[in-house]
PDB file of N, CA and C in Angstrom:
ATOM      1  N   UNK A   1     161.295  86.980  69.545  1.00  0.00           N
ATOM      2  CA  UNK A   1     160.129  86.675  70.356  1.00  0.00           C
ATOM      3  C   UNK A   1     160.380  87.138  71.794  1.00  0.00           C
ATOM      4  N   UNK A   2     159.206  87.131  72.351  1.00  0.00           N
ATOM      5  CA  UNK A   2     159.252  87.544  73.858  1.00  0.00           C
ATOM      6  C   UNK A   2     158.977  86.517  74.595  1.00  0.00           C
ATOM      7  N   UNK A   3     159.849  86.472  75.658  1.00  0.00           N
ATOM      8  CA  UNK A   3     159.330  85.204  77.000  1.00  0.00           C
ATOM      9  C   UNK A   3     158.248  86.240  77.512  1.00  0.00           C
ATOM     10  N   UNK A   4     157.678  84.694  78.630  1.00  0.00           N
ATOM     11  CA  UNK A   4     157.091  84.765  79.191  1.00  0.00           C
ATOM     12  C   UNK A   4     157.008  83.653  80.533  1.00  0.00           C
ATOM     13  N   UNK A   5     156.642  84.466  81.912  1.00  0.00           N
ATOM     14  CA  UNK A   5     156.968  83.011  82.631  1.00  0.00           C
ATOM     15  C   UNK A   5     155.570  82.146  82.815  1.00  0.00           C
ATOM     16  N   UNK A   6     155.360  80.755  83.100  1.00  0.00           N
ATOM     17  CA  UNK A   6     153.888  80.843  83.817  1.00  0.00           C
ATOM     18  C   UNK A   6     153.999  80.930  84.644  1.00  0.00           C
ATOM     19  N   UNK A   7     153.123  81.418  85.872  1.00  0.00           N
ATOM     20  CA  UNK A   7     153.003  81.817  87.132  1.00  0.00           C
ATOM     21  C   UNK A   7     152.415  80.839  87.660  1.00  0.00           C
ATOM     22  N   UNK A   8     151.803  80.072  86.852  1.00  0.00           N
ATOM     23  CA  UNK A   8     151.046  78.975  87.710  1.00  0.00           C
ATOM     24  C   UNK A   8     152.134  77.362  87.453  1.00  0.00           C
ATOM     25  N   UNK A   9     153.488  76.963  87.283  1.00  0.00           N
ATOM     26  CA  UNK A   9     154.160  76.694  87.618  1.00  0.00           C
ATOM     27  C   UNK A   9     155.478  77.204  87.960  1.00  0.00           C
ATOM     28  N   UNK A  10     155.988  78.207  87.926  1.00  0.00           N
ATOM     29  CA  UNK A  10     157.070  78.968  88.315  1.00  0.00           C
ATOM     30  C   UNK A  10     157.231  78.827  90.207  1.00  0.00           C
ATOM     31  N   UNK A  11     158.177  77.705  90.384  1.00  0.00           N
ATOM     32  CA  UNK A  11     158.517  77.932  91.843  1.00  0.00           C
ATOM     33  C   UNK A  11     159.216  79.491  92.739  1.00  0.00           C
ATOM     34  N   UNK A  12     159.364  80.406  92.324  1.00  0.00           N
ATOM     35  CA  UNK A  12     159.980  81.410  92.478  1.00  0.00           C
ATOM     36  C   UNK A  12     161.282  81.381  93.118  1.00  0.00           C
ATOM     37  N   UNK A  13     162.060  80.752  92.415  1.00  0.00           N
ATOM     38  CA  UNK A  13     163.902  80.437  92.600  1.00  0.00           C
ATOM     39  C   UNK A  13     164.581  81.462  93.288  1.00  0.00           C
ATOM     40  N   UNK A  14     164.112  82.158  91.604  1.00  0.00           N
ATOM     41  CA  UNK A  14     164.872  83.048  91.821  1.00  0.00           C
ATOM     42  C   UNK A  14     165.828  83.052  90.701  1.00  0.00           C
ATOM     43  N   UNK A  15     166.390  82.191  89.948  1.00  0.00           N
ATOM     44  CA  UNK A  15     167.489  81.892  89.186  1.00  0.00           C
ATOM     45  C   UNK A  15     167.503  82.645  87.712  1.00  0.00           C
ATOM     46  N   UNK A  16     165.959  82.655  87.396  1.00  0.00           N
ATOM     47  CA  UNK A  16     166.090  83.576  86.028  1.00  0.00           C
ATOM     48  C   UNK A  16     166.364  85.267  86.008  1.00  0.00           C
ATOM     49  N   UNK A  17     165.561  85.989  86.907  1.00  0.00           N
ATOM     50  CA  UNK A  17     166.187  87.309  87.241  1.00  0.00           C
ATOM     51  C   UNK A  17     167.172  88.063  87.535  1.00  0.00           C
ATOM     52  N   UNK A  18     168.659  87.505  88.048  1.00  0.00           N
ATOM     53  CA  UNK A  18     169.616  87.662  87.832  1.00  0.00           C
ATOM     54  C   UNK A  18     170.208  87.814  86.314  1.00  0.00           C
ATOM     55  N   UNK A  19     169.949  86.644  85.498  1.00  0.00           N
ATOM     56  CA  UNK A  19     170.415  86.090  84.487  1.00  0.00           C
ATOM     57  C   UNK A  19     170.108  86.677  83.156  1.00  0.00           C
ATOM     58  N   UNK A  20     168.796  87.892  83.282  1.00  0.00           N
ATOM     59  CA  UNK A  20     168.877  88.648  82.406  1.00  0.00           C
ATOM     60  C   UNK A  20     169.458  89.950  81.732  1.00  0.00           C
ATOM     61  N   UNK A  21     169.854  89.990  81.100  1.00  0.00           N
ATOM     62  CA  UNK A  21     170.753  90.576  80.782  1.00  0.00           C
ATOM     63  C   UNK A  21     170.357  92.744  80.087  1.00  0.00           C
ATOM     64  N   UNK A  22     168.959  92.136  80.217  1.00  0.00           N
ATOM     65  CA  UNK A  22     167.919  93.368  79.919  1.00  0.00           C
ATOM     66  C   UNK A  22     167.400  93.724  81.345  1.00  0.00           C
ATOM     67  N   UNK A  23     167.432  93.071  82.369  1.00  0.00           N
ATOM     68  CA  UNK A  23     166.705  93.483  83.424  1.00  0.00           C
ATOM     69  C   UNK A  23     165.088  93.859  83.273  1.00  0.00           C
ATOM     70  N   UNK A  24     164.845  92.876  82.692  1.00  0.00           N
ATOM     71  CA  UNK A  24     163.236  92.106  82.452  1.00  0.00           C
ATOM     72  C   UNK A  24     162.416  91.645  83.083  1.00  0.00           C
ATOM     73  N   UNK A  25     163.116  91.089  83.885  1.00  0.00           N
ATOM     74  CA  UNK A  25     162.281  89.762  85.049  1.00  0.00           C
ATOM     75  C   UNK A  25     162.332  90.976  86.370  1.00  0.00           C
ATOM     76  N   UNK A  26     161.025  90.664  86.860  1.00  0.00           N
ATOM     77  CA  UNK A  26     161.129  91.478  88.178  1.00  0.00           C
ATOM     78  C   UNK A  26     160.125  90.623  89.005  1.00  0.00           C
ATOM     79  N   UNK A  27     159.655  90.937  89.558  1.00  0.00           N
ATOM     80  CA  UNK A  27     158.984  90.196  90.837  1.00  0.00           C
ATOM     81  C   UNK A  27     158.198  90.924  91.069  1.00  0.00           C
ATOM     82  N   UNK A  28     156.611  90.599  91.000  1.00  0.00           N
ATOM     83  CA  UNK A  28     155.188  91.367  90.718  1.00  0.00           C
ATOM     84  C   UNK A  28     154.166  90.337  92.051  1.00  0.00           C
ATOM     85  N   UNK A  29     153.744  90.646  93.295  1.00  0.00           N
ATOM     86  CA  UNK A  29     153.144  90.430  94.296  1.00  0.00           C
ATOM     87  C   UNK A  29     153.248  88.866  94.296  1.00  0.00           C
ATOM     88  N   UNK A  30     154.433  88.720  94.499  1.00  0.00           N
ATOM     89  CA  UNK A  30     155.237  87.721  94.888  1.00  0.00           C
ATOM     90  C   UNK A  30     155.645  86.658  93.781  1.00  0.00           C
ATOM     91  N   UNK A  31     155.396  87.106  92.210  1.00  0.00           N
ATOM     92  CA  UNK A  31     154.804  86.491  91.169  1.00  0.00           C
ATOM     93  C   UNK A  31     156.185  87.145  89.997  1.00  0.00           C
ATOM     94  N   UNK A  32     157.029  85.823  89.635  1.00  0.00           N
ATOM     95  CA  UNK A  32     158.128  86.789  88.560  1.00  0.00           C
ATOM     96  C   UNK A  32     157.083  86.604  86.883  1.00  0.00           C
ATOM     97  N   UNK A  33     157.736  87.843  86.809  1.00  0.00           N
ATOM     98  CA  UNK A  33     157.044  88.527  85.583  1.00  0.00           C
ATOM     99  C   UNK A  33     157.768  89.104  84.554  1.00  0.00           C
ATOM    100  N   UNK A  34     157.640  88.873  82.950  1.00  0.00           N
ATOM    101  CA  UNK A  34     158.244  89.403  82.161  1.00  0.00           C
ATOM    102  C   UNK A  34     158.503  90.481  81.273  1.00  0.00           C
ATOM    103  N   UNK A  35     158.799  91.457  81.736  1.00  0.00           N
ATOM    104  CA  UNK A  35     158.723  92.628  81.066  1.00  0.00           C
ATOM    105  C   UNK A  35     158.769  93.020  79.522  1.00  0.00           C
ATOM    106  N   UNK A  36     157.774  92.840  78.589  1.00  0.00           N
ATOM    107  CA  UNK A  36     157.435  92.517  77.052  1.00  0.00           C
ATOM    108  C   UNK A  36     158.076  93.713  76.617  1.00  0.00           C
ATOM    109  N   UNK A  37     158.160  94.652  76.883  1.00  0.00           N
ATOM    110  CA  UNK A  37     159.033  95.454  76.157  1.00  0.00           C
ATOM    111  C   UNK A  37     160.111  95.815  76.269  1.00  0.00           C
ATOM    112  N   UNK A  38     161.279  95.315  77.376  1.00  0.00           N
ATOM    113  CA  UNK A  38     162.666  94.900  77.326  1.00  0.00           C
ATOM    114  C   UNK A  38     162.988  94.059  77.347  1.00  0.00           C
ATOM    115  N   UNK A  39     161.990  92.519  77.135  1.00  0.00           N
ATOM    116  CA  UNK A  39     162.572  91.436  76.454  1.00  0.00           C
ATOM    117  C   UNK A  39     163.170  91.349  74.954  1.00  0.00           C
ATOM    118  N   UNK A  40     164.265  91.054  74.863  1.00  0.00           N
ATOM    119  CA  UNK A  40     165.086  90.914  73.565  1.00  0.00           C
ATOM    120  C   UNK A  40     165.378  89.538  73.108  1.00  0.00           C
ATOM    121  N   UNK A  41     164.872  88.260  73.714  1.00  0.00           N
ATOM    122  CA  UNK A  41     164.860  87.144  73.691  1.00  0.00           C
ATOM    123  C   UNK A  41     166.792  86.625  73.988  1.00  0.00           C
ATOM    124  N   UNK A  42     167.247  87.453  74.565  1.00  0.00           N
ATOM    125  CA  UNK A  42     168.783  87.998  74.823  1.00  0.00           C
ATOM    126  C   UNK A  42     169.739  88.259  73.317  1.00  0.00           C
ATOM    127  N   UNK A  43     168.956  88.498  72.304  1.00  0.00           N
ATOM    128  CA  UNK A  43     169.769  88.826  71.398  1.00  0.00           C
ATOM    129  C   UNK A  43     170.927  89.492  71.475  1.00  0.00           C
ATOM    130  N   UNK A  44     171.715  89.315  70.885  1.00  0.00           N
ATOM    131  CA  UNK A  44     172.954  90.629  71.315  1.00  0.00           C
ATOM    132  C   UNK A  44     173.611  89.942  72.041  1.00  0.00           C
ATOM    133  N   UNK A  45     173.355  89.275  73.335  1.00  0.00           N
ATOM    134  CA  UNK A  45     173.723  89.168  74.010  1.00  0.00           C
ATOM    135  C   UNK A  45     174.525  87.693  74.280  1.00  0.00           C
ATOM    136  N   UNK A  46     173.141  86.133  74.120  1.00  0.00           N
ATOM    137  CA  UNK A  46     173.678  85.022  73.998  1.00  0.00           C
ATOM    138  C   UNK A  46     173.104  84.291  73.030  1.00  0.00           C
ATOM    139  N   UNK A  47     172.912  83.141  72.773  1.00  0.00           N
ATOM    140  CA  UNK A  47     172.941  82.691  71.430  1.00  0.00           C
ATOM    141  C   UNK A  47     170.954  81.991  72.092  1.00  0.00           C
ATOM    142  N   UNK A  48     170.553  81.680  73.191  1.00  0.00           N
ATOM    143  CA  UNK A  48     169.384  81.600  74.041  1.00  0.00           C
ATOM    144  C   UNK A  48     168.761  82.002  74.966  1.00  0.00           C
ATOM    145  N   UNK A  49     167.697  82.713  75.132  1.00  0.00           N
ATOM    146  CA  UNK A  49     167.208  83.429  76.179  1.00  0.00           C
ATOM    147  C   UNK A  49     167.729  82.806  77.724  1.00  0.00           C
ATOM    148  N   UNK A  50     168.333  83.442  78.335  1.00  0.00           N
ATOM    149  CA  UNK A  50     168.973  83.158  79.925  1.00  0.00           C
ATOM    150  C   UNK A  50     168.409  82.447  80.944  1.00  0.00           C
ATOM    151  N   UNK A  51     167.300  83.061  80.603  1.00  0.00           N
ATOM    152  CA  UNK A  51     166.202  82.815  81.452  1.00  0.00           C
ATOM    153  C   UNK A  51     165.847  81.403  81.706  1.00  0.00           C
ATOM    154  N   UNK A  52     165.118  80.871  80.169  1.00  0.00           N
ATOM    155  CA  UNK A  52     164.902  79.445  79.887  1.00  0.00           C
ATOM    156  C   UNK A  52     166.172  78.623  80.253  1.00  0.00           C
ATOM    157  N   UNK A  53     167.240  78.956  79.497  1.00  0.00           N
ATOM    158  CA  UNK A  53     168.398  77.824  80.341  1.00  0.00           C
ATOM    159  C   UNK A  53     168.807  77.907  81.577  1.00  0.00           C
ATOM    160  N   UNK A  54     168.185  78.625  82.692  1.00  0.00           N
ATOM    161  CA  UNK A  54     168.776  78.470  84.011  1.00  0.00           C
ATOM    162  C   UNK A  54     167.126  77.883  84.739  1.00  0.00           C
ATOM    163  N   UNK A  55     166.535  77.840  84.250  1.00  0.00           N
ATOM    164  CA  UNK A  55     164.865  77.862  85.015  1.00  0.00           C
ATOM    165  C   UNK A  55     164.485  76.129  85.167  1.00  0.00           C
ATOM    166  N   UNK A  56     164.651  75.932  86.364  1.00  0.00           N
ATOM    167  CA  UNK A  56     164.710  74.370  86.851  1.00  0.00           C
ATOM    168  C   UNK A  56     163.270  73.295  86.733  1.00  0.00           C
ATOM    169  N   UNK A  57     162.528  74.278  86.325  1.00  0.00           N
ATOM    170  CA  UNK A  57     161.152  73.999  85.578  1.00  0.00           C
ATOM    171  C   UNK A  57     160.739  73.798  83.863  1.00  0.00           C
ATOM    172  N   UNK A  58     160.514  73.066  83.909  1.00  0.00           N
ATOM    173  CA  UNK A  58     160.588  72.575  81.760  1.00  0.00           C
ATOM    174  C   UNK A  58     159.356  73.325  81.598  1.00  0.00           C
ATOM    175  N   UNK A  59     159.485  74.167  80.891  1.00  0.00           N
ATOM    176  CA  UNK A  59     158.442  74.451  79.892  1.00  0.00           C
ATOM    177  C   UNK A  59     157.513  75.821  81.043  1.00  0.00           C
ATOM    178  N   UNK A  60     158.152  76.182  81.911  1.00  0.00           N
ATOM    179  CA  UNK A  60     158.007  77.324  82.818  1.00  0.00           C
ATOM    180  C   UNK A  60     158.337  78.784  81.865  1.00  0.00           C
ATOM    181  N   UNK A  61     159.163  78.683  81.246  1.00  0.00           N
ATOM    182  CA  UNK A  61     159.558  80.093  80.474  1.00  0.00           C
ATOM    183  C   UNK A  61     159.106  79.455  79.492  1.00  0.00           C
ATOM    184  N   UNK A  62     157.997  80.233  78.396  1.00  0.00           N
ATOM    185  CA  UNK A  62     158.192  80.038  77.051  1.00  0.00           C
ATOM    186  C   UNK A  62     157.867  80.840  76.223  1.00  0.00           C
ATOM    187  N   UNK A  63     158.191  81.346  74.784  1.00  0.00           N
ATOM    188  CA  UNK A  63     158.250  82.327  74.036  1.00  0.00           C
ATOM    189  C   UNK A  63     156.619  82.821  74.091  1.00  0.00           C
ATOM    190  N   UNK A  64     156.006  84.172  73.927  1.00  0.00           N
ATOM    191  CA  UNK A  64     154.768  84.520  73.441  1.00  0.00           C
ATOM    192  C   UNK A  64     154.140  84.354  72.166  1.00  0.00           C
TER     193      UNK A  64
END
């Protein structure tokens, strides 16, 4: 599956864009945003998308 952030609670941290490991998350007119076609839900990579476990907001990242 693909994340996604909401924008209409997403404080803009900052904390999930680092943390991806696809370089997915970018920052769209002041607004982080998920890039659907290099999201890999971090397969490969960790056993849960990065994103969701660092994002200090519940239910701010969630699958499409």
């Amino acid at each position: 599956m693909v994340q996604k952030i909401n924008t209409e609670t997403c404080t803009s941290c900052d904390a999930c864009q680092p943390e991806c490991p696809n370089a997915a998350i970018s920052v769209k007119k002041g607004l982080y945003v998920v890039n659907a076609s290099l999201c890999t839900d971090c397969e490969g990579h960790f056993d849960e998308p990065q994103c969701v476990a660092v994002c200090p907001v519940d239910d701010c990242i969630t699958e499409v």
